[in-house]
C-alpha atoms as a PDB file:
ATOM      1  CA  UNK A   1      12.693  15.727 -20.304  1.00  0.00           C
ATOM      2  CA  UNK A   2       8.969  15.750 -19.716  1.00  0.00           C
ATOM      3  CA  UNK A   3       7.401  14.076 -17.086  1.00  0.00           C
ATOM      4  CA  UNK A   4       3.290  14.259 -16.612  1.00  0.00           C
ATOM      5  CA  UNK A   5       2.345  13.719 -12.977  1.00  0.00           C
ATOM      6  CA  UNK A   6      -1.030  13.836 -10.866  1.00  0.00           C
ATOM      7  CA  UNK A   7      -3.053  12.348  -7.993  1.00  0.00           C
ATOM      8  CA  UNK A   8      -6.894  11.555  -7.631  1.00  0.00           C
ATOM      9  CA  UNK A   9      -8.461  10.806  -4.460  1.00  0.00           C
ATOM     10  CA  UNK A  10     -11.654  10.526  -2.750  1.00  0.00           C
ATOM     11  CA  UNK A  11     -12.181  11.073   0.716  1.00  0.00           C
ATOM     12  CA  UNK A  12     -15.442  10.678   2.538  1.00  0.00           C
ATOM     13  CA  UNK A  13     -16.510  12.314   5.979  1.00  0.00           C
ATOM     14  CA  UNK A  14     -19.836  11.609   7.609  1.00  0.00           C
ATOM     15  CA  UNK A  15     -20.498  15.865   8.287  1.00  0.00           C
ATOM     16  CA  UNK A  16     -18.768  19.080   7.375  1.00  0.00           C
ATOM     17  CA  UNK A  17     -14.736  17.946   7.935  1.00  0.00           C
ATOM     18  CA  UNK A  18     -12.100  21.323   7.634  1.00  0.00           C
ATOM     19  CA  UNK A  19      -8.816  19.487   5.916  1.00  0.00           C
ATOM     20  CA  UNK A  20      -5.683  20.701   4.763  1.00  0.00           C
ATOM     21  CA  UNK A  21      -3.772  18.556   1.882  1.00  0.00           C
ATOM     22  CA  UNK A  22       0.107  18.898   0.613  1.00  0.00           C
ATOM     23  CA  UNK A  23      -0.674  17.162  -2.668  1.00  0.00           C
ATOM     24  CA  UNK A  24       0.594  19.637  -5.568  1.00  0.00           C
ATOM     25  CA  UNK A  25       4.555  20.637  -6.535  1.00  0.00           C
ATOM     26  CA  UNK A  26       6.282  22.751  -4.145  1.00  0.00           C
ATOM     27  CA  UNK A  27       6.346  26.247  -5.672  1.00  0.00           C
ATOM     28  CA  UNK A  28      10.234  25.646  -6.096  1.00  0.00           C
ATOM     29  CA  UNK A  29       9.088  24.132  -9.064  1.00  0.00           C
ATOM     30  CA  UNK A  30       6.855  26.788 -10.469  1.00  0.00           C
ATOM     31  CA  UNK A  31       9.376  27.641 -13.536  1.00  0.00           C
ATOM     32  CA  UNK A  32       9.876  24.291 -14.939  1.00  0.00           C
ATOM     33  CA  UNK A  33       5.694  23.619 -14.975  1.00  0.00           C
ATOM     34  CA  UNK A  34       4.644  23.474 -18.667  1.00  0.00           C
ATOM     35  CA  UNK A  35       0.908  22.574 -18.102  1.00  0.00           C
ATOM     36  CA  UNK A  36      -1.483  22.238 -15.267  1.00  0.00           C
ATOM     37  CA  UNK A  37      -4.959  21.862 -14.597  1.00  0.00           C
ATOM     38  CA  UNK A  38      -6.870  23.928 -11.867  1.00  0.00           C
ATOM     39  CA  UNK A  39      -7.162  21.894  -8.735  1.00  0.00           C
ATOM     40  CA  UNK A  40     -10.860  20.384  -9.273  1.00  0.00           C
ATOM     41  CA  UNK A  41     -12.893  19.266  -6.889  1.00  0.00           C
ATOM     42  CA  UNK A  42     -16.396  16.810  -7.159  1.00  0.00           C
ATOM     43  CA  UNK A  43     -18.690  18.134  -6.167  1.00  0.00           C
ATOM     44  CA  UNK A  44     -17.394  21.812  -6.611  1.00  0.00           C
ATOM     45  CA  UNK A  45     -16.385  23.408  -3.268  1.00  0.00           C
ATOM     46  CA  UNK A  46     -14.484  26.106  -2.375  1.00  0.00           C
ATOM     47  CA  UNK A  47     -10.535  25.591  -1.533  1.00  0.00           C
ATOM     48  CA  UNK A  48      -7.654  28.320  -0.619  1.00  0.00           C
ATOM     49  CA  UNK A  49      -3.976  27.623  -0.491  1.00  0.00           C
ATOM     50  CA  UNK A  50      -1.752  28.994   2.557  1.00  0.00           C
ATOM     51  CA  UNK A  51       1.864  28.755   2.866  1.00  0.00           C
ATOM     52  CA  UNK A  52       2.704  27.209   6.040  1.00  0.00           C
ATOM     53  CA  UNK A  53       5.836  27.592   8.323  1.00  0.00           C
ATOM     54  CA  UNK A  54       7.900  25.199   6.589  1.00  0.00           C
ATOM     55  CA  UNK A  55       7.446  27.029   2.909  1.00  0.00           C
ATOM     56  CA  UNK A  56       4.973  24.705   1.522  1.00  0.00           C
ATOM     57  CA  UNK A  57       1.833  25.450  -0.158  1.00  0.00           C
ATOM     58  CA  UNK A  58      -1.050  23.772   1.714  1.00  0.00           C
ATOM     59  CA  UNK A  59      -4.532  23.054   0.535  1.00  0.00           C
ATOM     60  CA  UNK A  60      -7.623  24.382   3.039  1.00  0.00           C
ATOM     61  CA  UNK A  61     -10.915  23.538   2.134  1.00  0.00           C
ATOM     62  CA  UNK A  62     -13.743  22.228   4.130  1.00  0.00           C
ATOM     63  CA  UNK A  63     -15.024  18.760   2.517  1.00  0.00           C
ATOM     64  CA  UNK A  64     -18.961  18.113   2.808  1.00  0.00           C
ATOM     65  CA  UNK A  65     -20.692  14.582   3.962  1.00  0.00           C
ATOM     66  CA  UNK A  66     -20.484  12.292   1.621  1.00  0.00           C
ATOM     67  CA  UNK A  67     -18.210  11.690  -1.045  1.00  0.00           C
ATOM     68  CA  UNK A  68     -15.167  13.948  -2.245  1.00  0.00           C
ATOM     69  CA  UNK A  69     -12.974  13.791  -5.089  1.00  0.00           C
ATOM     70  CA  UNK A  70      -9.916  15.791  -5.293  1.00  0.00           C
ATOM     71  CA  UNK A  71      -7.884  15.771  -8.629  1.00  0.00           C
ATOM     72  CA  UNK A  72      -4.894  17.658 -10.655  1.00  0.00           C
ATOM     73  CA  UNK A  73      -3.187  16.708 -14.338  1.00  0.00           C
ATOM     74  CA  UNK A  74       0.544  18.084 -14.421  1.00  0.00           C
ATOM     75  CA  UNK A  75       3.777  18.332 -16.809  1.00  0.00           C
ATOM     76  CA  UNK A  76       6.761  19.413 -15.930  1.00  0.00           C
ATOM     77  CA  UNK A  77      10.174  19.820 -17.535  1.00  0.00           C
ATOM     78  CA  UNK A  78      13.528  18.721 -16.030  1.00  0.00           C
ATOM     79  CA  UNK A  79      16.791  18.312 -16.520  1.00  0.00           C
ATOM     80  CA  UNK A  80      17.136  14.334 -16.600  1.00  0.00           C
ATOM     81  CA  UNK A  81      20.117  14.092 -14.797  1.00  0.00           C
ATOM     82  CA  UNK A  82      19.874  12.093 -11.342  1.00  0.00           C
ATOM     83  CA  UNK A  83      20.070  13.786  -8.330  1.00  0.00           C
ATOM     84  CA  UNK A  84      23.753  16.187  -7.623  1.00  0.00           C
ATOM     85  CA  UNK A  85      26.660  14.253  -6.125  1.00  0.00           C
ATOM     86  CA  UNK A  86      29.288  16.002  -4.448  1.00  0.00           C
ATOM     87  CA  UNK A  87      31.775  13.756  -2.718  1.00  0.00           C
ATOM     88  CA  UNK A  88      33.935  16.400  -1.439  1.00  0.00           C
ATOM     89  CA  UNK A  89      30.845  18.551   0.018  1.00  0.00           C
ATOM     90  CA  UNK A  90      31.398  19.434   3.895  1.00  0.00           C
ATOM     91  CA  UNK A  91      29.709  19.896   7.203  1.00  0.00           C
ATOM     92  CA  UNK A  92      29.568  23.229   8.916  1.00  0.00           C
ATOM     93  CA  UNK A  93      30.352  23.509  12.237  1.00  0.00           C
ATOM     94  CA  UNK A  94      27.395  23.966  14.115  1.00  0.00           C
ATOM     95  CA  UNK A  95      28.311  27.778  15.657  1.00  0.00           C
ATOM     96  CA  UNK A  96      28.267  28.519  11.663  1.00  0.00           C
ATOM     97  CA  UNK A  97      25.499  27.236  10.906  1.00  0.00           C
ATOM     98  CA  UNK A  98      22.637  29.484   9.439  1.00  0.00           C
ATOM     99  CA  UNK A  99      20.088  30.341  12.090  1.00  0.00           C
ATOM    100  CA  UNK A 100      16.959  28.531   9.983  1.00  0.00           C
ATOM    101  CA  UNK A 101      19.127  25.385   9.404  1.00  0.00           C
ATOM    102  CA  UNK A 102      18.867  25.071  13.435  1.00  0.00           C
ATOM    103  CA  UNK A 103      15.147  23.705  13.892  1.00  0.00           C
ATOM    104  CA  UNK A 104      16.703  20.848  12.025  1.00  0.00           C
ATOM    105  CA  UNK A 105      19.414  19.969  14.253  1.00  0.00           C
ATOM    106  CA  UNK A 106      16.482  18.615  16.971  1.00  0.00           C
ATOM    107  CA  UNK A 107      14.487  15.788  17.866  1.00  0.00           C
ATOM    108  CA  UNK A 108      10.975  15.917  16.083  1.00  0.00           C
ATOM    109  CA  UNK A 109       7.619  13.342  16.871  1.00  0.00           C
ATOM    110  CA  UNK A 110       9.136  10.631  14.530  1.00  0.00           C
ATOM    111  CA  UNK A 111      13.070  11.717  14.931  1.00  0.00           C
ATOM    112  CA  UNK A 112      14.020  10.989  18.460  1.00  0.00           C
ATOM    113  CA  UNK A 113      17.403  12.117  18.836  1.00  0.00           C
ATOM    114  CA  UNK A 114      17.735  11.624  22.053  1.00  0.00           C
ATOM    115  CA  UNK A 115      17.272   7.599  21.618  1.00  0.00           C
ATOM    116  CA  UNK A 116      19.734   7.536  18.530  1.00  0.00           C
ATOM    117  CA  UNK A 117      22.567   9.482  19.677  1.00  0.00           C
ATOM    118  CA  UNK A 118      25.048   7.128  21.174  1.00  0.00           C
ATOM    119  CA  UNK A 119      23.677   4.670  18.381  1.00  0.00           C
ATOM    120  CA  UNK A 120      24.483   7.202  16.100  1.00  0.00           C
ATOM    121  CA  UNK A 121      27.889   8.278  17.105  1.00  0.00           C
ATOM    122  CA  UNK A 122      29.304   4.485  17.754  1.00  0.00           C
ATOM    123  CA  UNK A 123      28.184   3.455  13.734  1.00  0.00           C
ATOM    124  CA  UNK A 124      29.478   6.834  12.264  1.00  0.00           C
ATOM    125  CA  UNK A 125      31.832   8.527  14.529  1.00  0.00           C
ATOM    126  CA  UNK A 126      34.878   7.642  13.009  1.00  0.00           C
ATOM    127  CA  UNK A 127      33.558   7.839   9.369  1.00  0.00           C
ATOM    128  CA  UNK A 128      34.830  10.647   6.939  1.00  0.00           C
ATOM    129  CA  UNK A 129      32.549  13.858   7.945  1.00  0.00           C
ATOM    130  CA  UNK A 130      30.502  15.634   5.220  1.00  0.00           C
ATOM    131  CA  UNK A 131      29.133  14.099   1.841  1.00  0.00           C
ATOM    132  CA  UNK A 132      30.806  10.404   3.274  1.00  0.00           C
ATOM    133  CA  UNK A 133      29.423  10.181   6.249  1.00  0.00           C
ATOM    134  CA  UNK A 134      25.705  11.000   5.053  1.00  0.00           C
ATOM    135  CA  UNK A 135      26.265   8.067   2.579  1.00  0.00           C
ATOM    136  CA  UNK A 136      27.247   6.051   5.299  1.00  0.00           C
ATOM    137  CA  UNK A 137      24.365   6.928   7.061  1.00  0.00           C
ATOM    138  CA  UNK A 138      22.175   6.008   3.845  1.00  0.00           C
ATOM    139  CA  UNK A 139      24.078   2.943   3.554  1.00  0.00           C
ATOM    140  CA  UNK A 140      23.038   1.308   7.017  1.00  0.00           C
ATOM    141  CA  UNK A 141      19.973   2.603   7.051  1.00  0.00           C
ATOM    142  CA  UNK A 142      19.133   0.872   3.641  1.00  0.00           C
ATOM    143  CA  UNK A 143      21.105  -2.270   4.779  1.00  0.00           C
ATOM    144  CA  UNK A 144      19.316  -2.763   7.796  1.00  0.00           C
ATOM    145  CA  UNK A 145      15.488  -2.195   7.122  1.00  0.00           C
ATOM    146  CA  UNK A 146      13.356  -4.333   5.057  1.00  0.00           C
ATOM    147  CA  UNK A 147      11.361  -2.328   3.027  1.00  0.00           C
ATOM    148  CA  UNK A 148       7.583  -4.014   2.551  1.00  0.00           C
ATOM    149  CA  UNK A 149       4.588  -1.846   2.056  1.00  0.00           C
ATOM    150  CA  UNK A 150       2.628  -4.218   4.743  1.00  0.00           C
ATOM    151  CA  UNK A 151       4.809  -3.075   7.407  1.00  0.00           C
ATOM    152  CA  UNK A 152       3.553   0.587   7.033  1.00  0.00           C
ATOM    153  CA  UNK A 153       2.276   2.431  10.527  1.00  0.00           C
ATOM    154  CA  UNK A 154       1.485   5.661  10.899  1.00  0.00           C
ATOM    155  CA  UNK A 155       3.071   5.503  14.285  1.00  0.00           C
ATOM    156  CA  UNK A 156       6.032   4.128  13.995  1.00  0.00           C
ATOM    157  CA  UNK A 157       9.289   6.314  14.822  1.00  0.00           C
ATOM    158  CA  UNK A 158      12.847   6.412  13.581  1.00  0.00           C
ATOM    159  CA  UNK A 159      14.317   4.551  17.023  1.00  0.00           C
ATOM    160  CA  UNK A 160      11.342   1.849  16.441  1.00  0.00           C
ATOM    161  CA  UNK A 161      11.956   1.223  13.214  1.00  0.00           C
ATOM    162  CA  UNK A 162      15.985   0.498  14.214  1.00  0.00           C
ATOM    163  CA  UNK A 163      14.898  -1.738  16.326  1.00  0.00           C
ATOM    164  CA  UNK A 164      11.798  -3.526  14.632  1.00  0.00           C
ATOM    165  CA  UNK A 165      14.287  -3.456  10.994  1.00  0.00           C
ATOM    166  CA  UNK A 166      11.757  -2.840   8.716  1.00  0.00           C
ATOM    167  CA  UNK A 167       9.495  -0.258   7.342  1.00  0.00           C
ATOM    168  CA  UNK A 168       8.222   1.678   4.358  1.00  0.00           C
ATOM    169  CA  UNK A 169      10.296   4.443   2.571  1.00  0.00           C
ATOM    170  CA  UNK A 170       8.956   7.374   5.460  1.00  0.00           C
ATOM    171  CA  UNK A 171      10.995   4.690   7.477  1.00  0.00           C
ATOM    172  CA  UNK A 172      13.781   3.999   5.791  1.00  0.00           C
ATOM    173  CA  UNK A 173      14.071   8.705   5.625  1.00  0.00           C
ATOM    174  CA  UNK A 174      12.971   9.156   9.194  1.00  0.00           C
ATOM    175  CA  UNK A 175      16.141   6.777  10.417  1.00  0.00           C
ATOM    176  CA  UNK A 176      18.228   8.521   8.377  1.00  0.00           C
ATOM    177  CA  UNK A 177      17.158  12.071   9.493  1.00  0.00           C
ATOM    178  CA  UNK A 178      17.550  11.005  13.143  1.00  0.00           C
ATOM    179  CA  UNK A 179      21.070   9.949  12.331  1.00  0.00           C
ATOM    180  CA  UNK A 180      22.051  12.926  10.841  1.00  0.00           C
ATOM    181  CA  UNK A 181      20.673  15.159  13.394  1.00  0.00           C
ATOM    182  CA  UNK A 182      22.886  13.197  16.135  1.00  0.00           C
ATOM    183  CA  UNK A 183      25.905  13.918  14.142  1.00  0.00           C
ATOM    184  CA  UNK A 184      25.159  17.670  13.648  1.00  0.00           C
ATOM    185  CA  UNK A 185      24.534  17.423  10.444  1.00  0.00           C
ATOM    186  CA  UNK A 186      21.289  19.247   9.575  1.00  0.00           C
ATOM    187  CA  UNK A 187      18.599  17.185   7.674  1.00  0.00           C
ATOM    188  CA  UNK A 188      14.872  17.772   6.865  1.00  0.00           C
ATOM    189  CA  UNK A 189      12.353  14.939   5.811  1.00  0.00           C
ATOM    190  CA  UNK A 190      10.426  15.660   1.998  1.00  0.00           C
ATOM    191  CA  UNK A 191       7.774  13.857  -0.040  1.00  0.00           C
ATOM    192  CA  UNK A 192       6.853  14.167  -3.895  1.00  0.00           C
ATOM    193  CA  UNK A 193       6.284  12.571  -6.887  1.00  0.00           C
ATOM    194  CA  UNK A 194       8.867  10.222  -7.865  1.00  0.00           C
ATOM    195  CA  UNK A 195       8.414   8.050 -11.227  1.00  0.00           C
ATOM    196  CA  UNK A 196      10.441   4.826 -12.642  1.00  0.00           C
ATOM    197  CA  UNK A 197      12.754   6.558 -14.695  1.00  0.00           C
ATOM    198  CA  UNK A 198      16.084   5.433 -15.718  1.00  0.00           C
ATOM    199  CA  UNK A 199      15.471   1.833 -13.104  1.00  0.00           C
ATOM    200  CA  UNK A 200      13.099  -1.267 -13.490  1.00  0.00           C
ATOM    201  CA  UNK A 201       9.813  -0.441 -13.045  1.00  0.00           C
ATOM    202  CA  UNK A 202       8.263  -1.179 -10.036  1.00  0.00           C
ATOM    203  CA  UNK A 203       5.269  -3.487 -10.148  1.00  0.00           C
ATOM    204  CA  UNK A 204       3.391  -1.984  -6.744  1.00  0.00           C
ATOM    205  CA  UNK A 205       0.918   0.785  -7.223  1.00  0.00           C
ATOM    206  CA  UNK A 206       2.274   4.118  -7.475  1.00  0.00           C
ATOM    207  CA  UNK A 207       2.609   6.373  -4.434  1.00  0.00           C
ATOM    208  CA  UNK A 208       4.339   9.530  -3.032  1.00  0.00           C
ATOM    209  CA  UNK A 209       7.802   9.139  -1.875  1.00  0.00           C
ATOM    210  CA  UNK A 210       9.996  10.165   1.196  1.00  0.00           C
ATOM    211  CA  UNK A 211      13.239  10.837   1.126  1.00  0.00           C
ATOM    212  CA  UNK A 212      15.583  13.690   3.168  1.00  0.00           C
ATOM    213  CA  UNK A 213      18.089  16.669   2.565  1.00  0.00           C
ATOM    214  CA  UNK A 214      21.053  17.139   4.171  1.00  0.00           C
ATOM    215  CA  UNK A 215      22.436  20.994   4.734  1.00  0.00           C
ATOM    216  CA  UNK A 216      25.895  20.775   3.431  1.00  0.00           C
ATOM    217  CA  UNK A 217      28.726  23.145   2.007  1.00  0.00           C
ATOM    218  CA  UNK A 218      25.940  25.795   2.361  1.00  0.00           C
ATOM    219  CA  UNK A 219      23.084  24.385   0.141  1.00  0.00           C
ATOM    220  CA  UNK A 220      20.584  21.471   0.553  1.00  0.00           C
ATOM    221  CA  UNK A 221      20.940  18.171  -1.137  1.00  0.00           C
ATOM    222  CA  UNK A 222      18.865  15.001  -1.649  1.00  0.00           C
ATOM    223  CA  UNK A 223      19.406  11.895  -0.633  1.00  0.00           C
ATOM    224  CA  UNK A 224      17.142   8.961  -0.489  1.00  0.00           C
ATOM    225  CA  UNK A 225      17.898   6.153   2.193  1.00  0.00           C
ATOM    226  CA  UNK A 226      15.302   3.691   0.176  1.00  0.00           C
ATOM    227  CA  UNK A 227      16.314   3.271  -2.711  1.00  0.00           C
ATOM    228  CA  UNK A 228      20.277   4.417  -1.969  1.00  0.00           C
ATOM    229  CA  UNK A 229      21.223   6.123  -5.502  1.00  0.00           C
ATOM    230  CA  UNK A 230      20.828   9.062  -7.472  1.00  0.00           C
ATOM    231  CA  UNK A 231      16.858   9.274  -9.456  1.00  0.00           C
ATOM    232  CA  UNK A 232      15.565  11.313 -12.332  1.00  0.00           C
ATOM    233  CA  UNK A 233      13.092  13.483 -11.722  1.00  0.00           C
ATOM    234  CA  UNK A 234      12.088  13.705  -8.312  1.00  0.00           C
ATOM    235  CA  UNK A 235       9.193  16.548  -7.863  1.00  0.00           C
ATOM    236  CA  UNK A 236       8.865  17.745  -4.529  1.00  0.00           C
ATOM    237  CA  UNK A 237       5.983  18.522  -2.961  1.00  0.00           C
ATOM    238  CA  UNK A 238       6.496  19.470   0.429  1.00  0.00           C
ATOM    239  CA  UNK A 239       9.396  19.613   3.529  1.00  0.00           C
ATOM    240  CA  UNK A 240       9.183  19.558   7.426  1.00  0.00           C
ATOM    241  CA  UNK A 241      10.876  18.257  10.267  1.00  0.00           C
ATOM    242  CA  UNK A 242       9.287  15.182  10.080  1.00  0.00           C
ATOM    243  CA  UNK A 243       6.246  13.472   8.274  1.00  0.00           C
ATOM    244  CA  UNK A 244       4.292  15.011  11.419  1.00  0.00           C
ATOM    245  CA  UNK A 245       4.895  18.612   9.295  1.00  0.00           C
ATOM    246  CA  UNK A 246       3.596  17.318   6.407  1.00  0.00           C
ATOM    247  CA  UNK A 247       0.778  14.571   5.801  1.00  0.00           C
ATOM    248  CA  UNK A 248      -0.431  13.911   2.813  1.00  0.00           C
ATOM    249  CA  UNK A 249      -3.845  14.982   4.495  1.00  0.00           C
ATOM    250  CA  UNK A 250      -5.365  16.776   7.740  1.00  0.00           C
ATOM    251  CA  UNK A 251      -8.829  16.029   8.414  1.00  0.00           C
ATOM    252  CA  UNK A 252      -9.971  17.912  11.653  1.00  0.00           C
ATOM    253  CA  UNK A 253     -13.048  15.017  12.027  1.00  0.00           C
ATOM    254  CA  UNK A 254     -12.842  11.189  10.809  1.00  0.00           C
ATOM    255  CA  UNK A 255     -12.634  10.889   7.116  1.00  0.00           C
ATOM    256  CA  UNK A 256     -11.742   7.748   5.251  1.00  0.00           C
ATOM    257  CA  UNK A 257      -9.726   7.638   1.711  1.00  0.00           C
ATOM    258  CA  UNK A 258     -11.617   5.501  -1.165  1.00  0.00           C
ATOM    259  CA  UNK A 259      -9.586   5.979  -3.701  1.00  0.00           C
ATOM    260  CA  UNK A 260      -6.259   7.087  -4.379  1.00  0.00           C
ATOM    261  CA  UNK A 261      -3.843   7.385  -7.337  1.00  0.00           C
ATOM    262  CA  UNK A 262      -0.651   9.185  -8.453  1.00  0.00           C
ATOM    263  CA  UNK A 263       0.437   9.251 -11.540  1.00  0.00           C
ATOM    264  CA  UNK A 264       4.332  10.172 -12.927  1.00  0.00           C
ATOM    265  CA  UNK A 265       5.773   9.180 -16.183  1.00  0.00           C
ATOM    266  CA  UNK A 266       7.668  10.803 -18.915  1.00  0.00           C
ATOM    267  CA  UNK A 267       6.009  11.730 -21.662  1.00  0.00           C
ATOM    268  CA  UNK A 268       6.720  12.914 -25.347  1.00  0.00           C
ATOM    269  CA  UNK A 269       6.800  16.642 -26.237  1.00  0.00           C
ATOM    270  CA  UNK A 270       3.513  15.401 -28.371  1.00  0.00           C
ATOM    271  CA  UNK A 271       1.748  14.989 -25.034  1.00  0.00           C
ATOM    272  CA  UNK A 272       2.532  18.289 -24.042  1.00  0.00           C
ATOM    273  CA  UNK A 273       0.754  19.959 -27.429  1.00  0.00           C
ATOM    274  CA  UNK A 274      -1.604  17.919 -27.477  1.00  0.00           C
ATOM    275  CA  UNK A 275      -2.897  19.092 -23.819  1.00  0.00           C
ATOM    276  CA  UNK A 276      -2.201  22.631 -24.701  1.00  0.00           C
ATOM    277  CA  UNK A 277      -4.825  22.117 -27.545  1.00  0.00           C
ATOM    278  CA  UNK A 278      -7.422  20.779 -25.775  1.00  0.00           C
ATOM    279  CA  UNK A 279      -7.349  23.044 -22.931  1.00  0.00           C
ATOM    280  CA  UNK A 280      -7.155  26.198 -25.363  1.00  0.00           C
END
């Protein structure tokens, strides 16, 4: 399966603004990317990409007054199948667990573990442990927000958003995260591209997605509190403690965003040559 996916935006700042951006595929990606554009820029400026301490490939540039557009055109291949189930996968007890699985075993800026934990242990304490218990994690979590994109705010933290019972998908994987944490279950927040495949489309206009992993019979796995189900082709683009790690943008002055758009969709192998030919 094919699946084209981008993003355009515009910021503006009002003098010389240094920002960092998480906006392309995380490099675990890099083998199934059949076409690309270079990262372009209007007007041109210079940009360099660091990896940060997380393992994500961030975007440094320093935007000029005025208007700046940002843009990329990408297809990548994938398998088609939804996202891996495995009922019988376990925890690891926690004096097993691998030294760099650790950092997310603790309260982060939007994860307050400290607020959840006898929350968290009264609700899933006596579920099964391992795969189960994550899914019964996912299963409040979705059951008990209200998901509305006008009740997104930048501020709001996994305990308020128990309590308020409502928020956008960072929300909804932020809760969830928390939760797992107070169980000892290690579990990282992630953004990406993630299209309308194999469900009803969705009439709102498209945007990056949050969901979390979960560190579990010795491998990460996806899950997705929001929507509560396997998906096709989720692209990640980048994964921290919390959305804190990993904004979208970083402007280090006051910028505001005119325009934004992301783009994912499958596409027929025809799209694919017929890129190739034009860029050739």
């Amino acid at each position: 399966m094919l699946i084209r996916f981008g993003y355009e935006l515009t910021f503006n700042c009002v003098k010389p603004t240094l920002m960092v951006c998480l906006l392309d595929a995380h490099h675990d990606h890099a083998q199934s990317i059949r076409f690309e554009t270079p990262f372009k820029t209007s007007p041109v400026i210079p940009t360099e990409v660091y990896v940060d301490t997380f393992g994500n490939g961030v975007r440094r540039f320093v935007a000029p007054p005025g208007d700046l557009t940002v843009c990329r055109d990408s297809i990548i291949e994938v398998s088609g199948q939804p996202d891996p189930v495995k009922l019988d996968a376990e925890e690891i007890a926690v004096e097993r667990l691998p030294s760099d699985t650790l950092v997310y075993m603790l309260g982060s800026r939007y994860c307050e573990t400290d607020k959840l934990m006898d929350i968290a242990w009264q609700l899933f304490g006596t579920t099964p442990p391992g795969w189960r218990r994550v899914q019964a994690i996912c299963d409040f979590v979705c059951n008990h927000l209200t998901f509305g994109y006008q009740y997104a705010r930048a501020t709001r933290t996994a305990y308020e958003a128990y309590q308020e019972r409502l928020g956008v998908c960072r929300d909804f994987a932020h809760l969830a995260v928390a939760f797992c944490r107070c169980m000892n279950i290690p579990a990282r927040y992630a953004n990406g591209f993630l299209g309308d495949i194999g469900v009803p489309p969705d009439p709102a206009p498209m945007d990056y997605n949050a969901w979390f992993e979960v560190f579990l019979d010795g491998r990460w796995f996806i899950f997705d509190a929001r929507h509560n189900m396997p998906r096709i082709g989720r692209i990640t683009v980048s994964r921290g403690r919390d959305a804190t790690d990993i904004p979208l943008a970083t402007s280090f002055g006051p910028h505001v965003l005119n325009t934004f758009r992301v783009w994912t969709e499958e596409v027929e192998p025809s799209v694919l040559a017929g890129l190739a030919r034009r860029t050739a």
